[in-house]
PDB file of N, CA and C in Angstrom:
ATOM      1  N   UNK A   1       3.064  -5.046 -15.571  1.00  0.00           N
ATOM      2  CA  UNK A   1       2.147  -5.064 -14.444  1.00  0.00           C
ATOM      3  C   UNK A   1       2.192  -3.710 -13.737  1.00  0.00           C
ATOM      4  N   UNK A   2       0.629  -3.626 -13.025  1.00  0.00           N
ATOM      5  CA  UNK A   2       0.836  -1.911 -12.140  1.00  0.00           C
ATOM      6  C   UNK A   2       0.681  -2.807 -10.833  1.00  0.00           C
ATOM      7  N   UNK A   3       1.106  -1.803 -10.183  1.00  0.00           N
ATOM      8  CA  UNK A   3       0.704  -2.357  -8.578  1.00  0.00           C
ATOM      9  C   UNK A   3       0.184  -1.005  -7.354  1.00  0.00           C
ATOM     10  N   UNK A   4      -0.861  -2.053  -6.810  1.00  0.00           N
ATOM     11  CA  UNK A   4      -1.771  -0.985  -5.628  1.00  0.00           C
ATOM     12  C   UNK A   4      -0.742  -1.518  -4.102  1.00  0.00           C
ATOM     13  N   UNK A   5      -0.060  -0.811  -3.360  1.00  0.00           N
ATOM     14  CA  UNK A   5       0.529  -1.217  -2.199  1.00  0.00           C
ATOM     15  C   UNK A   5      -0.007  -0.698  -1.341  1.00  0.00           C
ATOM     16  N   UNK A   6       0.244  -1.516  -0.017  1.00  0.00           N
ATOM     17  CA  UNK A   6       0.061  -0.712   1.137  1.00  0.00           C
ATOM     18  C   UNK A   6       1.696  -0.476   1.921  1.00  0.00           C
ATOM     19  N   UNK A   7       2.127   0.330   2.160  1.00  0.00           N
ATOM     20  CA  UNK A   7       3.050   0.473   3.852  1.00  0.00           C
ATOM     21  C   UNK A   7       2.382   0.854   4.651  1.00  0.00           C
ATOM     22  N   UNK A   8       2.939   0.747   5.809  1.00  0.00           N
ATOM     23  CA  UNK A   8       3.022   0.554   7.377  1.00  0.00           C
ATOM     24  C   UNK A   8       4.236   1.081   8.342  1.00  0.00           C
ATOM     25  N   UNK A   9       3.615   2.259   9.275  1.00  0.00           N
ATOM     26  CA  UNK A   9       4.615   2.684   9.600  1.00  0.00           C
ATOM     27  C   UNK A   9       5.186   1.553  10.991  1.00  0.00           C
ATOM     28  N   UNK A  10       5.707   1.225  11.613  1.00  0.00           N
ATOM     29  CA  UNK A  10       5.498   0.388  12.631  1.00  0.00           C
ATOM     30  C   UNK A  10       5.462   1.022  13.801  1.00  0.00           C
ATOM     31  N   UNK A  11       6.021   2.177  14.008  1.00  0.00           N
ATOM     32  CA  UNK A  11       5.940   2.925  15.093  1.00  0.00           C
ATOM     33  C   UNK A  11       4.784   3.785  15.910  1.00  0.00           C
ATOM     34  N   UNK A  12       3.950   4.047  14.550  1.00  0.00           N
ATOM     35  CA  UNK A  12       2.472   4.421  14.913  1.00  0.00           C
ATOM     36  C   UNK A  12       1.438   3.743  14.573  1.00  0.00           C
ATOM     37  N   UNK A  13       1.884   2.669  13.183  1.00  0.00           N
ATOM     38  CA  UNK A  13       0.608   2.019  12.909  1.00  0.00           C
ATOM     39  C   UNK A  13      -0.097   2.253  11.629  1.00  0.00           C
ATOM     40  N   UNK A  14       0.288   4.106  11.262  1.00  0.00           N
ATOM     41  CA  UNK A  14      -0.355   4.304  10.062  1.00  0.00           C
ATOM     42  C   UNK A  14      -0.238   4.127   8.783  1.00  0.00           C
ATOM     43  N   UNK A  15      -0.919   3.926   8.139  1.00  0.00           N
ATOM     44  CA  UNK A  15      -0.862   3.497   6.213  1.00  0.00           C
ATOM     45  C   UNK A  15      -0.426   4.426   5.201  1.00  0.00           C
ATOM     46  N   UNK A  16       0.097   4.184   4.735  1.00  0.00           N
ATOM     47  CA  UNK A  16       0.414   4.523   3.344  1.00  0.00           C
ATOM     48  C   UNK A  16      -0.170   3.539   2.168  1.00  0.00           C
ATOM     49  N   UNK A  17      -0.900   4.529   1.146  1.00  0.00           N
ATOM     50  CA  UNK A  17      -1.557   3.676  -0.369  1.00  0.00           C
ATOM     51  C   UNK A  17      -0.599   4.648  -1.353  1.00  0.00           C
ATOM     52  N   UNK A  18      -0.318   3.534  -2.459  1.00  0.00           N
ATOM     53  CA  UNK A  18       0.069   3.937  -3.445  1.00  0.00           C
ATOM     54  C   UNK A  18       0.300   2.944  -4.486  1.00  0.00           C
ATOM     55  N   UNK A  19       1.056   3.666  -6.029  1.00  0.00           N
ATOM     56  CA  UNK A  19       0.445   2.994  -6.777  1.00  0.00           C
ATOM     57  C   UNK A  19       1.794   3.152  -7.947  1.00  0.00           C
ATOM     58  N   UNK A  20       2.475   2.245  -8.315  1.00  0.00           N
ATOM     59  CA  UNK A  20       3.288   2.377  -9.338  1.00  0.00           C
ATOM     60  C   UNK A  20       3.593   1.216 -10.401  1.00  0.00           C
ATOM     61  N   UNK A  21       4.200   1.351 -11.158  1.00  0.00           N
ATOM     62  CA  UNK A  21       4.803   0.053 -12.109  1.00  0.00           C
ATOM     63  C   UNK A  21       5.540  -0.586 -11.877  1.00  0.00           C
ATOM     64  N   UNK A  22       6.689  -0.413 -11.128  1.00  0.00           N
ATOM     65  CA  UNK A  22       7.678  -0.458 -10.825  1.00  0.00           C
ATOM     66  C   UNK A  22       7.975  -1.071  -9.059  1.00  0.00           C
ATOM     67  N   UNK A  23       7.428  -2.413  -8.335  1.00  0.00           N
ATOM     68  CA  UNK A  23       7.347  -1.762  -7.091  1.00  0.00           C
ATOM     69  C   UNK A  23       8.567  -2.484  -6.210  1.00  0.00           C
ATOM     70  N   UNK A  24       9.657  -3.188  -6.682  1.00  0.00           N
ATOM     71  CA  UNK A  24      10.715  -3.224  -6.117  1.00  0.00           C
ATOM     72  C   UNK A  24      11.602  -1.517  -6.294  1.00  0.00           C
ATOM     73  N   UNK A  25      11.359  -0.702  -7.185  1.00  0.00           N
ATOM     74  CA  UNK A  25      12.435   0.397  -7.518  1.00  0.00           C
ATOM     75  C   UNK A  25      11.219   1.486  -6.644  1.00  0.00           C
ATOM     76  N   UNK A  26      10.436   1.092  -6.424  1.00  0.00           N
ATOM     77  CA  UNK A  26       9.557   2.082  -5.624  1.00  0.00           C
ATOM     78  C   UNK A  26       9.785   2.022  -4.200  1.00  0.00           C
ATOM     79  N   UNK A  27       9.906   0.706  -3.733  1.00  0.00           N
ATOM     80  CA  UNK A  27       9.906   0.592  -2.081  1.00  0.00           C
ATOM     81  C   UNK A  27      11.270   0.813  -1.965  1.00  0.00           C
ATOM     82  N   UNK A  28      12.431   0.817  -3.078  1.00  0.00           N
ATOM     83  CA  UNK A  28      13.986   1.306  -2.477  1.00  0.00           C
ATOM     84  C   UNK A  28      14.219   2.878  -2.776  1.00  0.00           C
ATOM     85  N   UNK A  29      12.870   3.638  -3.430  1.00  0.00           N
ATOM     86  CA  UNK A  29      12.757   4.677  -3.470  1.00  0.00           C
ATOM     87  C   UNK A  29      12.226   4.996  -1.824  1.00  0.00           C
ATOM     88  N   UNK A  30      10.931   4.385  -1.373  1.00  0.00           N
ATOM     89  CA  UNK A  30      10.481   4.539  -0.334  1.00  0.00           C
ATOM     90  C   UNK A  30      11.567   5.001   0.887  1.00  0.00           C
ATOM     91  N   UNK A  31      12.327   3.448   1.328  1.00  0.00           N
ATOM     92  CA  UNK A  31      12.898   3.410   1.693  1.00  0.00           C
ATOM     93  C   UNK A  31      14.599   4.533   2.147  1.00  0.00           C
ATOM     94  N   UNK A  32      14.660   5.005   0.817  1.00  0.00           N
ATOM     95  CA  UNK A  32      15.903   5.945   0.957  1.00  0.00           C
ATOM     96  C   UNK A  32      15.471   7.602   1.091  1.00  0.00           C
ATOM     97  N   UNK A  33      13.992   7.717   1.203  1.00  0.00           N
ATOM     98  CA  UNK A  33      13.325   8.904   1.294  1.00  0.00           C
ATOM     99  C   UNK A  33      12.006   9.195   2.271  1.00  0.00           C
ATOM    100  N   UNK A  34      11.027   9.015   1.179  1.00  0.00           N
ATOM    101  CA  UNK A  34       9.650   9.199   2.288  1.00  0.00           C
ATOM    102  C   UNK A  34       9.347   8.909   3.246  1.00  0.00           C
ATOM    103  N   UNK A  35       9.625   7.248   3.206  1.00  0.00           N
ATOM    104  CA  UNK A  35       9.211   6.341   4.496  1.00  0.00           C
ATOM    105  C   UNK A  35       9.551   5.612   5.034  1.00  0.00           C
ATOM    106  N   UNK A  36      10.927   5.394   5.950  1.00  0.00           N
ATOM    107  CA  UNK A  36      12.274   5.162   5.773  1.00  0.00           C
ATOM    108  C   UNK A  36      11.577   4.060   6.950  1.00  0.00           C
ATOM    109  N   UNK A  37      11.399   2.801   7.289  1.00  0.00           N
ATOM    110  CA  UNK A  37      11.718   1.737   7.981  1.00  0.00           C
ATOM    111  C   UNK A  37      10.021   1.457   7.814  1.00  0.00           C
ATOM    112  N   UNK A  38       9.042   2.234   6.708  1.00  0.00           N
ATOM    113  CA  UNK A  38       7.475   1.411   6.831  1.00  0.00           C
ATOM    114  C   UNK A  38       7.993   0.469   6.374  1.00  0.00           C
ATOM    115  N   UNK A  39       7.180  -0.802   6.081  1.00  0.00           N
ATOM    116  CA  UNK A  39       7.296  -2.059   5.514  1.00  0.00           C
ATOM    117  C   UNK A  39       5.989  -2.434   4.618  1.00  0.00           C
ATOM    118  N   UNK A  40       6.404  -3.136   3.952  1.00  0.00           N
ATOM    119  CA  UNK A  40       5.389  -3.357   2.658  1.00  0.00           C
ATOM    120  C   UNK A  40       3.996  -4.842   3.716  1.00  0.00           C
ATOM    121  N   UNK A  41       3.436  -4.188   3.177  1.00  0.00           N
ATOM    122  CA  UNK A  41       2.117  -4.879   4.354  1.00  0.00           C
ATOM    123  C   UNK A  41       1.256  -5.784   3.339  1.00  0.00           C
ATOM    124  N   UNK A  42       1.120  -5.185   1.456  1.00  0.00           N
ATOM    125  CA  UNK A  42       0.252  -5.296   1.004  1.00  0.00           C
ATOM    126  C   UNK A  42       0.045  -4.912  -0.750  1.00  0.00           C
ATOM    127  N   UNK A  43       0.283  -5.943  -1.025  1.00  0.00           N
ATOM    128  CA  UNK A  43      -0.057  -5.316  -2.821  1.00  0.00           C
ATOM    129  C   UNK A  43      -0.974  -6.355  -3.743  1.00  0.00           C
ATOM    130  N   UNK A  44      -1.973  -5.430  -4.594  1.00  0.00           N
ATOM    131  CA  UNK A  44      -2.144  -5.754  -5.464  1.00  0.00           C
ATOM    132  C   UNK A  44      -1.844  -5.584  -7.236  1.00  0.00           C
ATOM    133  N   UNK A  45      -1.823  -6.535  -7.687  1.00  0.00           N
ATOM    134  CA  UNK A  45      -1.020  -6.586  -9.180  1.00  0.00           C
ATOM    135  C   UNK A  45      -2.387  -6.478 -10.129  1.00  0.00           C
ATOM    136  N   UNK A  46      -2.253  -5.856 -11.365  1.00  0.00           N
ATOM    137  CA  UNK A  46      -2.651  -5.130 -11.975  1.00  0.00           C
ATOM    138  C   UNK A  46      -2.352  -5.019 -13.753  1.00  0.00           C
ATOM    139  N   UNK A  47      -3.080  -5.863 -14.717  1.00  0.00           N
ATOM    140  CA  UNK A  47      -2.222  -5.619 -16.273  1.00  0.00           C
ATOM    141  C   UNK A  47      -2.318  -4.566 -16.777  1.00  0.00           C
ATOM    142  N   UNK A  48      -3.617  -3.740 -16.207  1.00  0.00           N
ATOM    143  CA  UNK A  48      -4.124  -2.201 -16.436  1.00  0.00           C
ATOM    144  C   UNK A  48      -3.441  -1.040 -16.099  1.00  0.00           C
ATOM    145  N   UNK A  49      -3.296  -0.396 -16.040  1.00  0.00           N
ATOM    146  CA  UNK A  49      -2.307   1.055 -15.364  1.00  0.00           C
ATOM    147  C   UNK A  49      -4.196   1.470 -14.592  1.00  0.00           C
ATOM    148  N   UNK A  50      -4.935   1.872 -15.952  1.00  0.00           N
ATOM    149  CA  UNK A  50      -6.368   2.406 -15.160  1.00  0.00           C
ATOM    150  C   UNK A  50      -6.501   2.140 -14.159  1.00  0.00           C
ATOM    151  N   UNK A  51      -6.788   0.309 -14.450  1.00  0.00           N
ATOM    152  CA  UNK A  51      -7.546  -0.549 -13.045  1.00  0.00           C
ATOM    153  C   UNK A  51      -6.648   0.056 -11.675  1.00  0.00           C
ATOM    154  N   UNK A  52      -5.212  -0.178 -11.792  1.00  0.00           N
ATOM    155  CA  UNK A  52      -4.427  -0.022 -10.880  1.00  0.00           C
ATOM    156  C   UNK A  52      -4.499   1.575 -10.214  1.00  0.00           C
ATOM    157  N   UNK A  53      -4.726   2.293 -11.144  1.00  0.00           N
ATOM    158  CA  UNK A  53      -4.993   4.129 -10.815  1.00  0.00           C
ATOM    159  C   UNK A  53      -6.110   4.433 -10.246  1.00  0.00           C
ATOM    160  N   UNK A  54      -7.562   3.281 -10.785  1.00  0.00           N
ATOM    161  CA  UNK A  54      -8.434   3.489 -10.609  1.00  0.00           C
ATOM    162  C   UNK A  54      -8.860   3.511  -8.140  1.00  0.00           C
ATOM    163  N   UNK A  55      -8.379   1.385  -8.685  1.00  0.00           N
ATOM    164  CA  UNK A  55      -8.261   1.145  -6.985  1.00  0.00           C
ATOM    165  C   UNK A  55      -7.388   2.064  -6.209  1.00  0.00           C
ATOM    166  N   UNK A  56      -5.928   2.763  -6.714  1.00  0.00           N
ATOM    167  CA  UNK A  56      -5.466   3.383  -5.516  1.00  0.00           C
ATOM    168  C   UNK A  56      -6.389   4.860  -5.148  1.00  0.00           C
ATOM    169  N   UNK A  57      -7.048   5.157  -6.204  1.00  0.00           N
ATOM    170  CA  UNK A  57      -7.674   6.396  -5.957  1.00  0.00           C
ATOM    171  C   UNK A  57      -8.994   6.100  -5.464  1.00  0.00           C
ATOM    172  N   UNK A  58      -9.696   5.049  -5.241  1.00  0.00           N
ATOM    173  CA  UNK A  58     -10.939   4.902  -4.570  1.00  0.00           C
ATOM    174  C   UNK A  58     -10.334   4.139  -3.109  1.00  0.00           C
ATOM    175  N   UNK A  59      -9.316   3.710  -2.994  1.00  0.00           N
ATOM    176  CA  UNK A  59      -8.512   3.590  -1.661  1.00  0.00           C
ATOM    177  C   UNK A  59      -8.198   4.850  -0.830  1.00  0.00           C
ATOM    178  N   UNK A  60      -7.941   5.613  -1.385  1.00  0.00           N
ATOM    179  CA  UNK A  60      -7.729   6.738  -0.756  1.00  0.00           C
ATOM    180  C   UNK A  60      -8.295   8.164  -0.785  1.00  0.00           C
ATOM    181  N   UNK A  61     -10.038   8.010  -1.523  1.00  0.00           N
ATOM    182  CA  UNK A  61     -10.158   8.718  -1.367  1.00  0.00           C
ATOM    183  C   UNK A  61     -11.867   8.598  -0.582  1.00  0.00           C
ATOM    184  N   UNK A  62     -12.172   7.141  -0.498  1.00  0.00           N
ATOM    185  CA  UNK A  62     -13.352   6.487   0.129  1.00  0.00           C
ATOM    186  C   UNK A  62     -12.820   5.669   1.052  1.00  0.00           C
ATOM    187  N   UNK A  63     -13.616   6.107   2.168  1.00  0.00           N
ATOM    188  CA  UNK A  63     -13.588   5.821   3.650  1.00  0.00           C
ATOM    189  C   UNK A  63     -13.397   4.777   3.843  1.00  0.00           C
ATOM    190  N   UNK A  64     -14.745   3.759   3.180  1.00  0.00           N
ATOM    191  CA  UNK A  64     -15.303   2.579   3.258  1.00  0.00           C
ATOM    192  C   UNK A  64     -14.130   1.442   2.399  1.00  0.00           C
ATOM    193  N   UNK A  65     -13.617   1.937   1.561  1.00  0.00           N
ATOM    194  CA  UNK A  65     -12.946   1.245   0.787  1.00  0.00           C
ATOM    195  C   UNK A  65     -11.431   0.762   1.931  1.00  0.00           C
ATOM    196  N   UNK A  66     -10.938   2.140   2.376  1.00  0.00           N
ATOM    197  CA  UNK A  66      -9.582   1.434   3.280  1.00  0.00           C
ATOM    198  C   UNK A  66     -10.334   0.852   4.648  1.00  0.00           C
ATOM    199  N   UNK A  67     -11.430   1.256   4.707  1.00  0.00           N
ATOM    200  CA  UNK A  67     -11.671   0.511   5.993  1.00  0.00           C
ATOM    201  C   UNK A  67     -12.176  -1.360   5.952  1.00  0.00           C
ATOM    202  N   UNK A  68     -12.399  -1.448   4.921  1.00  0.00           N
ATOM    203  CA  UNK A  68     -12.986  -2.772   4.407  1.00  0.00           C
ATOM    204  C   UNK A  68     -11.110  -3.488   4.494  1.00  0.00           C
ATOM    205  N   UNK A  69     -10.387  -2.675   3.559  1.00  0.00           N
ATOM    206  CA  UNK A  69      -8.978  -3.426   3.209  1.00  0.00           C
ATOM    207  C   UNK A  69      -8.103  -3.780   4.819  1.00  0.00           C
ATOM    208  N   UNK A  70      -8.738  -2.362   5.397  1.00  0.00           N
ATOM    209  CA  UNK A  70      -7.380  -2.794   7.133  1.00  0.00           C
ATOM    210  C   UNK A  70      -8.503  -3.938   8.020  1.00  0.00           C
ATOM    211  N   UNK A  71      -9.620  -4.537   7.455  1.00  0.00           N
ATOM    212  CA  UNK A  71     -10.641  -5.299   7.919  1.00  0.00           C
ATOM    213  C   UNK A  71     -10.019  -7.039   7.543  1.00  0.00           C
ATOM    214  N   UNK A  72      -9.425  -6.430   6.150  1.00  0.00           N
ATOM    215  CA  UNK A  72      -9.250  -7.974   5.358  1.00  0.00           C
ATOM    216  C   UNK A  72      -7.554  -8.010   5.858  1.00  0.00           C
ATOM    217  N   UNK A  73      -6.764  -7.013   6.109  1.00  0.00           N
ATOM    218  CA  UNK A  73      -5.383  -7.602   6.663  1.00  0.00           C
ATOM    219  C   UNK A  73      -5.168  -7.299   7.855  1.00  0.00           C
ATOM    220  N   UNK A  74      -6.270  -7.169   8.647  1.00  0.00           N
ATOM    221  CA  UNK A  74      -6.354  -7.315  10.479  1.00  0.00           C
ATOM    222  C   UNK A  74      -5.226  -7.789  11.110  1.00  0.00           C
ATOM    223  N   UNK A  75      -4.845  -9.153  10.999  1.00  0.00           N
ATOM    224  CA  UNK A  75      -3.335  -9.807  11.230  1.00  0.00           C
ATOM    225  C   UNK A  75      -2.262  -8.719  10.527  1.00  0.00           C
ATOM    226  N   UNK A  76      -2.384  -8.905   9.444  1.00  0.00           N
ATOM    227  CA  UNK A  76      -0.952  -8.671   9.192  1.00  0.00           C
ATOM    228  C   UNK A  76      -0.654  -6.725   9.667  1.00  0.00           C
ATOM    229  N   UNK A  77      -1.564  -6.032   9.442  1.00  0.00           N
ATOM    230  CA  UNK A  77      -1.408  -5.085   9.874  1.00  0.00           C
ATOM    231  C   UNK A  77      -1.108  -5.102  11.877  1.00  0.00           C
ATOM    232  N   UNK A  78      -1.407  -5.628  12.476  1.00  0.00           N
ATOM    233  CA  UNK A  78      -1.291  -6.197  13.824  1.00  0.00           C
ATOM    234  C   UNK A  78      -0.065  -6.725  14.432  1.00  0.00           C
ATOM    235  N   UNK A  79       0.016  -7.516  13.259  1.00  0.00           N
ATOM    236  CA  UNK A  79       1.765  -8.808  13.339  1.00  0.00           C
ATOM    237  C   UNK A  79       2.582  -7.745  13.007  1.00  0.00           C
ATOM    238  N   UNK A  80       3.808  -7.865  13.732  1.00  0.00           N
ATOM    239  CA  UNK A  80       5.302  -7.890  12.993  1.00  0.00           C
ATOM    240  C   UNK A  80       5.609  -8.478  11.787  1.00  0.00           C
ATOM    241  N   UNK A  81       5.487  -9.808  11.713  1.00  0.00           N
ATOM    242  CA  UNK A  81       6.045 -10.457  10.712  1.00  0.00           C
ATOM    243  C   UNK A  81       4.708 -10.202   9.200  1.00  0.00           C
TER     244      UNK A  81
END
């Protein structure tokens, strides 16, 4: 499986997209480096590597696309929990 994630920083609010195979060894990568206390907000699973390369790169590189996604996790981007 590939996977499309979102993090969340909690302190400001802002997103992180990305995209790996791997996404328990990715978020303890996250975690011990880049983006040390975001929290996982959001993933989609993927049998394709493409499909999965395809969505994180029209996530992040069309407007409309992350604005539709922080539309569909309103709560959870909002909530703590």
């Amino acid at each position: 499986m590939f996977y499309v994630y979102v993090l969340q920083n909690p302190a400001s609010g802002s997103i992180y997209i990305g995209y790996t195979k791997d996404l328990r060894q990715r978020m303890a990568q996250h975690k011990g480096s880049e983006h040390p206390g975001w929290q996982l907000k959001y993933y989609e699973a993927y049998a394709s590597k493409a499909d999965a390369q395809e969505r994180e790169k029209r996530l992040k590189h069309h407007g409309s696309g992350v604005k539709a996604l922080k539309q569909r996790l309103k709560q959870s981007l909002t909530n703590e929990s």
